[in-house]
N, C-alpha and C. Protein backbone atom coordinates (compact mmCIF):
# COMPACT_ATOMS: atom_id res chain seq x y z
N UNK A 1 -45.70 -102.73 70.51
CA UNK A 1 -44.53 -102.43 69.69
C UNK A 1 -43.86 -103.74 69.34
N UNK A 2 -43.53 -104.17 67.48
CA UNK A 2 -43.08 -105.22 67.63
C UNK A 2 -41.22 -104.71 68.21
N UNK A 3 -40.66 -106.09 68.32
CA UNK A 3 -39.74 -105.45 69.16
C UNK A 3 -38.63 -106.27 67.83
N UNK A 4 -38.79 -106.39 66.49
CA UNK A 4 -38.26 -106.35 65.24
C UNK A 4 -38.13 -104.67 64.95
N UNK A 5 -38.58 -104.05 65.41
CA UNK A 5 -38.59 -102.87 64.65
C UNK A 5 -37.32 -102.01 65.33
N UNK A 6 -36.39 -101.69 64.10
CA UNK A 6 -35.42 -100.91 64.81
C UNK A 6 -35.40 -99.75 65.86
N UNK A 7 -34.86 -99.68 67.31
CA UNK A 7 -34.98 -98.52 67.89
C UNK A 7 -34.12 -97.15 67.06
N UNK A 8 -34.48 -95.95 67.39
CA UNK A 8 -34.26 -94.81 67.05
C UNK A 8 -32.50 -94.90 67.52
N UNK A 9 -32.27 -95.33 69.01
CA UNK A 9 -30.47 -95.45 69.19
C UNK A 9 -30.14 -95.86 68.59
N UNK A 10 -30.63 -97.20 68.38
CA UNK A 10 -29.93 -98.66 67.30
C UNK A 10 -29.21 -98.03 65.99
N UNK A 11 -30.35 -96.89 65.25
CA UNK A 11 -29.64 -96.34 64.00
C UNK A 11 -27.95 -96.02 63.88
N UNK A 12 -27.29 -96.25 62.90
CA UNK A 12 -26.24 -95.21 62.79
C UNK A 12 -26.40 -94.21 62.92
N UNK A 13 -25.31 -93.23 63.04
CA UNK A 13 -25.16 -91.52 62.96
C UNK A 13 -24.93 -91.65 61.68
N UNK A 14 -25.56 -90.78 61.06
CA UNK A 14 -24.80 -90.49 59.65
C UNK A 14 -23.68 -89.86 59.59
N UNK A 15 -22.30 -89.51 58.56
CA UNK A 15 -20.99 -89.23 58.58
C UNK A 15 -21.31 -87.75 58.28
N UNK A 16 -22.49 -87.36 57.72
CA UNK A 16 -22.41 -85.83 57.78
C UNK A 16 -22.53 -85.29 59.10
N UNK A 17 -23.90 -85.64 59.95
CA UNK A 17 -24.09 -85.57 61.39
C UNK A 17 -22.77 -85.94 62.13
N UNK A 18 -21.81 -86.74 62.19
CA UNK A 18 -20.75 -86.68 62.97
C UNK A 18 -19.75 -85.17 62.65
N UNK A 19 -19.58 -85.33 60.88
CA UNK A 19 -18.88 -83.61 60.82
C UNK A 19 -18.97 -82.99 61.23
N UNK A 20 -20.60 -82.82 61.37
CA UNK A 20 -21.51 -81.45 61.56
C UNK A 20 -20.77 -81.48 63.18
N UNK A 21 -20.94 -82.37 64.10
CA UNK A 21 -20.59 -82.31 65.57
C UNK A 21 -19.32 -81.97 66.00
N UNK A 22 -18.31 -82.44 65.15
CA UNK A 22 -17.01 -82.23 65.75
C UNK A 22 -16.42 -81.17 64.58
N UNK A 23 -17.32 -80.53 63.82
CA UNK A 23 -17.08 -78.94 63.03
C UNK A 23 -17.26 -77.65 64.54
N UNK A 24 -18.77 -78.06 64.79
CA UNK A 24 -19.25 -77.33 65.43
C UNK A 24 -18.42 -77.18 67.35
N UNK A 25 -17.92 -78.40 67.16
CA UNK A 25 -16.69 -78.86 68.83
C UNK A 25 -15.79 -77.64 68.65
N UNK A 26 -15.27 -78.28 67.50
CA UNK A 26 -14.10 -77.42 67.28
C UNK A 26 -14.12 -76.20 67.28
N UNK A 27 -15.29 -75.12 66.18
CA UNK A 27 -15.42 -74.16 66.34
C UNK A 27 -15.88 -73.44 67.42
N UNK A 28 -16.48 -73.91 68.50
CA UNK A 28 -16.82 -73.41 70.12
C UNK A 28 -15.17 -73.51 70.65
N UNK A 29 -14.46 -74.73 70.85
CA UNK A 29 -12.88 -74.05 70.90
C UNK A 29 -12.46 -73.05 70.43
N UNK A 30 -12.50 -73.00 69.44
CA UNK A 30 -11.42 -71.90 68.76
C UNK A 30 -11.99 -70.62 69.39
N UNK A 31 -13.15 -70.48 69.35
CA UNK A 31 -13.97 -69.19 69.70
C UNK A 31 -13.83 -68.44 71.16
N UNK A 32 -13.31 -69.66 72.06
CA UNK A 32 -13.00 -69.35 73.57
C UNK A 32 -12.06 -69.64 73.68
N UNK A 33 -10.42 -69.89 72.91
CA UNK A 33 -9.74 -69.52 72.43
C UNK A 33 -9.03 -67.67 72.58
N UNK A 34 -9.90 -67.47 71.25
CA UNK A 34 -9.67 -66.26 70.57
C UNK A 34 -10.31 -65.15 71.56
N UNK A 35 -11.36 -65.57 72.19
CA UNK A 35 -11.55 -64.70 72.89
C UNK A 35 -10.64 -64.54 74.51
N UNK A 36 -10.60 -65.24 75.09
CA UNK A 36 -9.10 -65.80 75.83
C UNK A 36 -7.93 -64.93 75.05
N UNK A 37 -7.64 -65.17 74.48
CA UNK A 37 -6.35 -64.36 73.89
C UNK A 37 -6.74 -62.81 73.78
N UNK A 38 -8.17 -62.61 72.62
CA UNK A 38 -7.94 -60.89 73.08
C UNK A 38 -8.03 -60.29 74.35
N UNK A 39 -8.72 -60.86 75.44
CA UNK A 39 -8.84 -60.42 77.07
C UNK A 39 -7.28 -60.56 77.52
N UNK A 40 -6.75 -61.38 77.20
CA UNK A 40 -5.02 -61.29 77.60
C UNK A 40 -4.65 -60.63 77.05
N UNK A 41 -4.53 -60.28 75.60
CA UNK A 41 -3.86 -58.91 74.63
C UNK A 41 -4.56 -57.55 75.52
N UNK A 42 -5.60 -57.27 75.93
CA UNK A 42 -6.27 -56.97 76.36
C UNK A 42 -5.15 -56.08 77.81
N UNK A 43 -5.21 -57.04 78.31
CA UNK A 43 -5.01 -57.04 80.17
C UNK A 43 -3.15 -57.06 80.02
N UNK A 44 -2.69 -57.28 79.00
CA UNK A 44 -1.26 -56.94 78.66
C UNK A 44 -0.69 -55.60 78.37
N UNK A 45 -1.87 -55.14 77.23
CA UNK A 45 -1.37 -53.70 76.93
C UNK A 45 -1.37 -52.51 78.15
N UNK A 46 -2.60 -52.99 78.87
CA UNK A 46 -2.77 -51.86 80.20
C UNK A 46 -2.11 -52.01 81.00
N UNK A 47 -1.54 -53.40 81.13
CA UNK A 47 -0.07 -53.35 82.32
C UNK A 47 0.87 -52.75 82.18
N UNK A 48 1.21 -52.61 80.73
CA UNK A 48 2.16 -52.38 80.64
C UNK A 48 2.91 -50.74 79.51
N UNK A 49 1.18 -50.14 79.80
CA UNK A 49 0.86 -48.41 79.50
C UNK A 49 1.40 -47.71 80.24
N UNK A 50 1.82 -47.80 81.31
CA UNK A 50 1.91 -46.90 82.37
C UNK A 50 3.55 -46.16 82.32
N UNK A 51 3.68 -45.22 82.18
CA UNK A 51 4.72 -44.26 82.22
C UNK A 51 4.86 -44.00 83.86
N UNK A 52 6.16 -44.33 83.85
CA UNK A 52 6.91 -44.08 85.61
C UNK A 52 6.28 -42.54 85.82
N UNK A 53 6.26 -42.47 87.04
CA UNK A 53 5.49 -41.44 88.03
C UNK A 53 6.81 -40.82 88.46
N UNK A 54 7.31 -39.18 88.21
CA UNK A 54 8.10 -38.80 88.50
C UNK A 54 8.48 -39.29 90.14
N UNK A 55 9.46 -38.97 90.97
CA UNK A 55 9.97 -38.77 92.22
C UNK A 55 9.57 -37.89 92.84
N UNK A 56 9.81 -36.80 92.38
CA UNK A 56 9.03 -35.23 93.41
C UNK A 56 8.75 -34.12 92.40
N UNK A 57 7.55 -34.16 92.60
CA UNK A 57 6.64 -32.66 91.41
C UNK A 57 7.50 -31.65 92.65
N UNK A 58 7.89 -30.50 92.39
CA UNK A 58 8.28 -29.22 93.35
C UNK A 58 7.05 -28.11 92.05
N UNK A 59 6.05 -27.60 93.07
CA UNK A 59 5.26 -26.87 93.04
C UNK A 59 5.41 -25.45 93.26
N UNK A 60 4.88 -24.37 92.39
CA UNK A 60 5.33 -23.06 92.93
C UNK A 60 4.64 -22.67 94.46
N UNK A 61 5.19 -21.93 94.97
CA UNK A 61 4.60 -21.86 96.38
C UNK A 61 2.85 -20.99 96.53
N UNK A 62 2.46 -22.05 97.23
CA UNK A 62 0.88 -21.67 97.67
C UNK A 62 0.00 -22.43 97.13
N UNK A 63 0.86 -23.56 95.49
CA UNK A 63 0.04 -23.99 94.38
C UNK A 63 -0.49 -25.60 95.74
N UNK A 64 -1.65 -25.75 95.06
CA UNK A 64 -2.31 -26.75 95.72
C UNK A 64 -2.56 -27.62 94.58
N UNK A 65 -2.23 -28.96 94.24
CA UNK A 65 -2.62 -29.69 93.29
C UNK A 65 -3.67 -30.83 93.50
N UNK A 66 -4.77 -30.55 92.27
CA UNK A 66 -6.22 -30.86 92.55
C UNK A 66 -6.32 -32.37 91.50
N UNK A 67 -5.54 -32.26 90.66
CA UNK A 67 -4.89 -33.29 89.76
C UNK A 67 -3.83 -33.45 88.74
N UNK A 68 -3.66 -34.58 88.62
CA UNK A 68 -2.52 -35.33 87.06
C UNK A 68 -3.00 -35.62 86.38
N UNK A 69 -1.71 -35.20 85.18
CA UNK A 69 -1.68 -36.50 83.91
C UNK A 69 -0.04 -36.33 83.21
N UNK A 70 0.16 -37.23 82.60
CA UNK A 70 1.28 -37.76 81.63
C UNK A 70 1.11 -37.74 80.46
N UNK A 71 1.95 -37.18 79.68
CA UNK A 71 2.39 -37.17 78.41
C UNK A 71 3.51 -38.46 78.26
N UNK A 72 4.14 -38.28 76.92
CA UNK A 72 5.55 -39.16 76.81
C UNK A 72 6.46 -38.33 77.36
N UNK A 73 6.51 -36.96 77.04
CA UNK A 73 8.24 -36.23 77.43
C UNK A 73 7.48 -35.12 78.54
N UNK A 74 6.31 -35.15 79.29
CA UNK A 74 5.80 -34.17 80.13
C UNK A 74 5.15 -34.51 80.81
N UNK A 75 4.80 -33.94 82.31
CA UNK A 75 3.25 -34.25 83.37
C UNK A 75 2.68 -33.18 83.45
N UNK A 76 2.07 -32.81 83.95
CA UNK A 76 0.87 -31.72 84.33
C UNK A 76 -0.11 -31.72 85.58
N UNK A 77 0.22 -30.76 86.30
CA UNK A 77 -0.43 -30.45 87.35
C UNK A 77 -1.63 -29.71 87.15
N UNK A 78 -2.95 -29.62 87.61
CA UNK A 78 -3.94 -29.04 87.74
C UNK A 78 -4.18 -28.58 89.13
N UNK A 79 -3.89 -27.29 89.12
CA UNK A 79 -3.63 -26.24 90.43
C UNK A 79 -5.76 -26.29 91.24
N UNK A 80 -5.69 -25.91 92.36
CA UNK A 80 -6.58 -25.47 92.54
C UNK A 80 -7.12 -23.99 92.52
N UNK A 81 -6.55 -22.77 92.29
CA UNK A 81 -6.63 -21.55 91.60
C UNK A 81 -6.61 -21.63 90.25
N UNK A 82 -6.78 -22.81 89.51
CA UNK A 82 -7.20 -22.86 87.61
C UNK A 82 -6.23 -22.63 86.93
N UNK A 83 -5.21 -23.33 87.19
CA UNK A 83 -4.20 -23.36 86.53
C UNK A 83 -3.49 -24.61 86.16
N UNK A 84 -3.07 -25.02 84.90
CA UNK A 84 -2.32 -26.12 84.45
C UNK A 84 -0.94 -25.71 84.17
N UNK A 85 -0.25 -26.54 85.37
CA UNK A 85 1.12 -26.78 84.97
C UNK A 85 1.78 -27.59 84.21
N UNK A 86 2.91 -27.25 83.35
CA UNK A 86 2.90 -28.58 82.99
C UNK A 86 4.69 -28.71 82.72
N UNK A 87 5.20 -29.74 83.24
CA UNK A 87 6.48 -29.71 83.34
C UNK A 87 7.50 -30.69 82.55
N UNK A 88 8.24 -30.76 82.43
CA UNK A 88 9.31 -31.47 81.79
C UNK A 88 9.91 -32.69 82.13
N UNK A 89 9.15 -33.67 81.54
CA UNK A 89 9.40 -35.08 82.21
C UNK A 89 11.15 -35.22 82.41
N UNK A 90 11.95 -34.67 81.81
CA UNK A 90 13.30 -35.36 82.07
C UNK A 90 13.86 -34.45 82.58
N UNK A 91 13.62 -33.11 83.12
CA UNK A 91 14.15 -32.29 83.91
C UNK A 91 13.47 -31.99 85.16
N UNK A 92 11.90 -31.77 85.20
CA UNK A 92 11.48 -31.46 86.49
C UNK A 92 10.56 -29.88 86.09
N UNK A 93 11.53 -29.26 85.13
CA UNK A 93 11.28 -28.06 84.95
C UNK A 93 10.17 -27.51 84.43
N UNK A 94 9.15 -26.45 84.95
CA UNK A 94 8.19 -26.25 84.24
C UNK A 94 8.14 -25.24 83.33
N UNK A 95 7.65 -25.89 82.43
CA UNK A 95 8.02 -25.76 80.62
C UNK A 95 6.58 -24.48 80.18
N UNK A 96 5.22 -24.64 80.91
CA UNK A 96 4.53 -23.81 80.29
C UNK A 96 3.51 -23.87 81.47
N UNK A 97 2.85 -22.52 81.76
CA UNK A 97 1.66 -22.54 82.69
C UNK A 97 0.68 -21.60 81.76
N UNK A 98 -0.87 -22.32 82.35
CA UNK A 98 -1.77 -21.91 81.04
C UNK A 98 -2.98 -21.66 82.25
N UNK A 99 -3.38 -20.47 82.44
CA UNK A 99 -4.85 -20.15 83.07
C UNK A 99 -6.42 -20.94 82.62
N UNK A 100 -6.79 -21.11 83.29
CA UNK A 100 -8.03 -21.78 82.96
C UNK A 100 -8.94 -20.29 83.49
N UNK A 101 -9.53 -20.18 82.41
CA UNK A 101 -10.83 -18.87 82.74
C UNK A 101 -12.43 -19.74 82.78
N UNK A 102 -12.71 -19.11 83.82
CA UNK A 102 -13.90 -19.18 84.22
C UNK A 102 -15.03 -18.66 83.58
N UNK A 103 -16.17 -19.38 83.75
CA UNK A 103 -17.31 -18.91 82.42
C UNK A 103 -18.42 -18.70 83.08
C-alpha cells in the first residue's frame, strides 16, 4: 500500500452525511420524548379516574355482596342471590334493584 494514498478516515464527512446524523439524533429524541410523555399522560389519567369509595354500603338483610362498580352519581352492588343493587352516590339510598334471571 503506497502510504500517499489517502486513508478512508483521513476523508471529510460530507455536510449532507453530517445532516443526515444529527436529523436522524434528533429525531430518536423527540421520539423517546413523545413517547415518555404519552406513558405519563397515560399513568396520569388512571391516577386520577378513580371516584371516592363510599364510607358504608348498608345492605338489605341476608344480601351477601359478590361485587362493585361506580357510576358518577351511583354504585352498585352485585348480590349473591342475582341481584343488582344499585344506590345513590350522594345519599346512600337505594334507587333501583334489578333481578338477574338465570338461563
Amino acid at each position: 500500500m503506497n502510504s500517499e494514498e489517502p486513508l478512508v478516515e483521513d476523508l471529510p464527512e460530507p455536510p449532507q452525511l453530517r445532516f443526515l446524523r444529527l436529523l436522524v439524533t434528533v429525531l430518536t429524541g423527540v421520539m423517546i420524548a413523545g413517547i415518555g410523555m404519552i406513558l405519563f399522560l397515560i399513568w396520569l389519567s388512571y391516577s386520577n379516574a378513580r371516584a371516592p369509595l363510599p364510607e358504608v354500603i348498608t345492605l338489605p338483610s341476608g344480601a351477601e355482596a359478590t361485587a362493585y362498580t361506580q357510576g358518577a352519581d351511583w354504585y352498585a352492588v352485585v348480590t349473591a342471590d342475582n341481584q343488582i343493587l344499585i344506590f345513590d352516590r350522594a345519599t346512600g339510598d337505594l334507587r333501583q334493584t334489578i333481578q338477574i334471571e338465570a338461563q
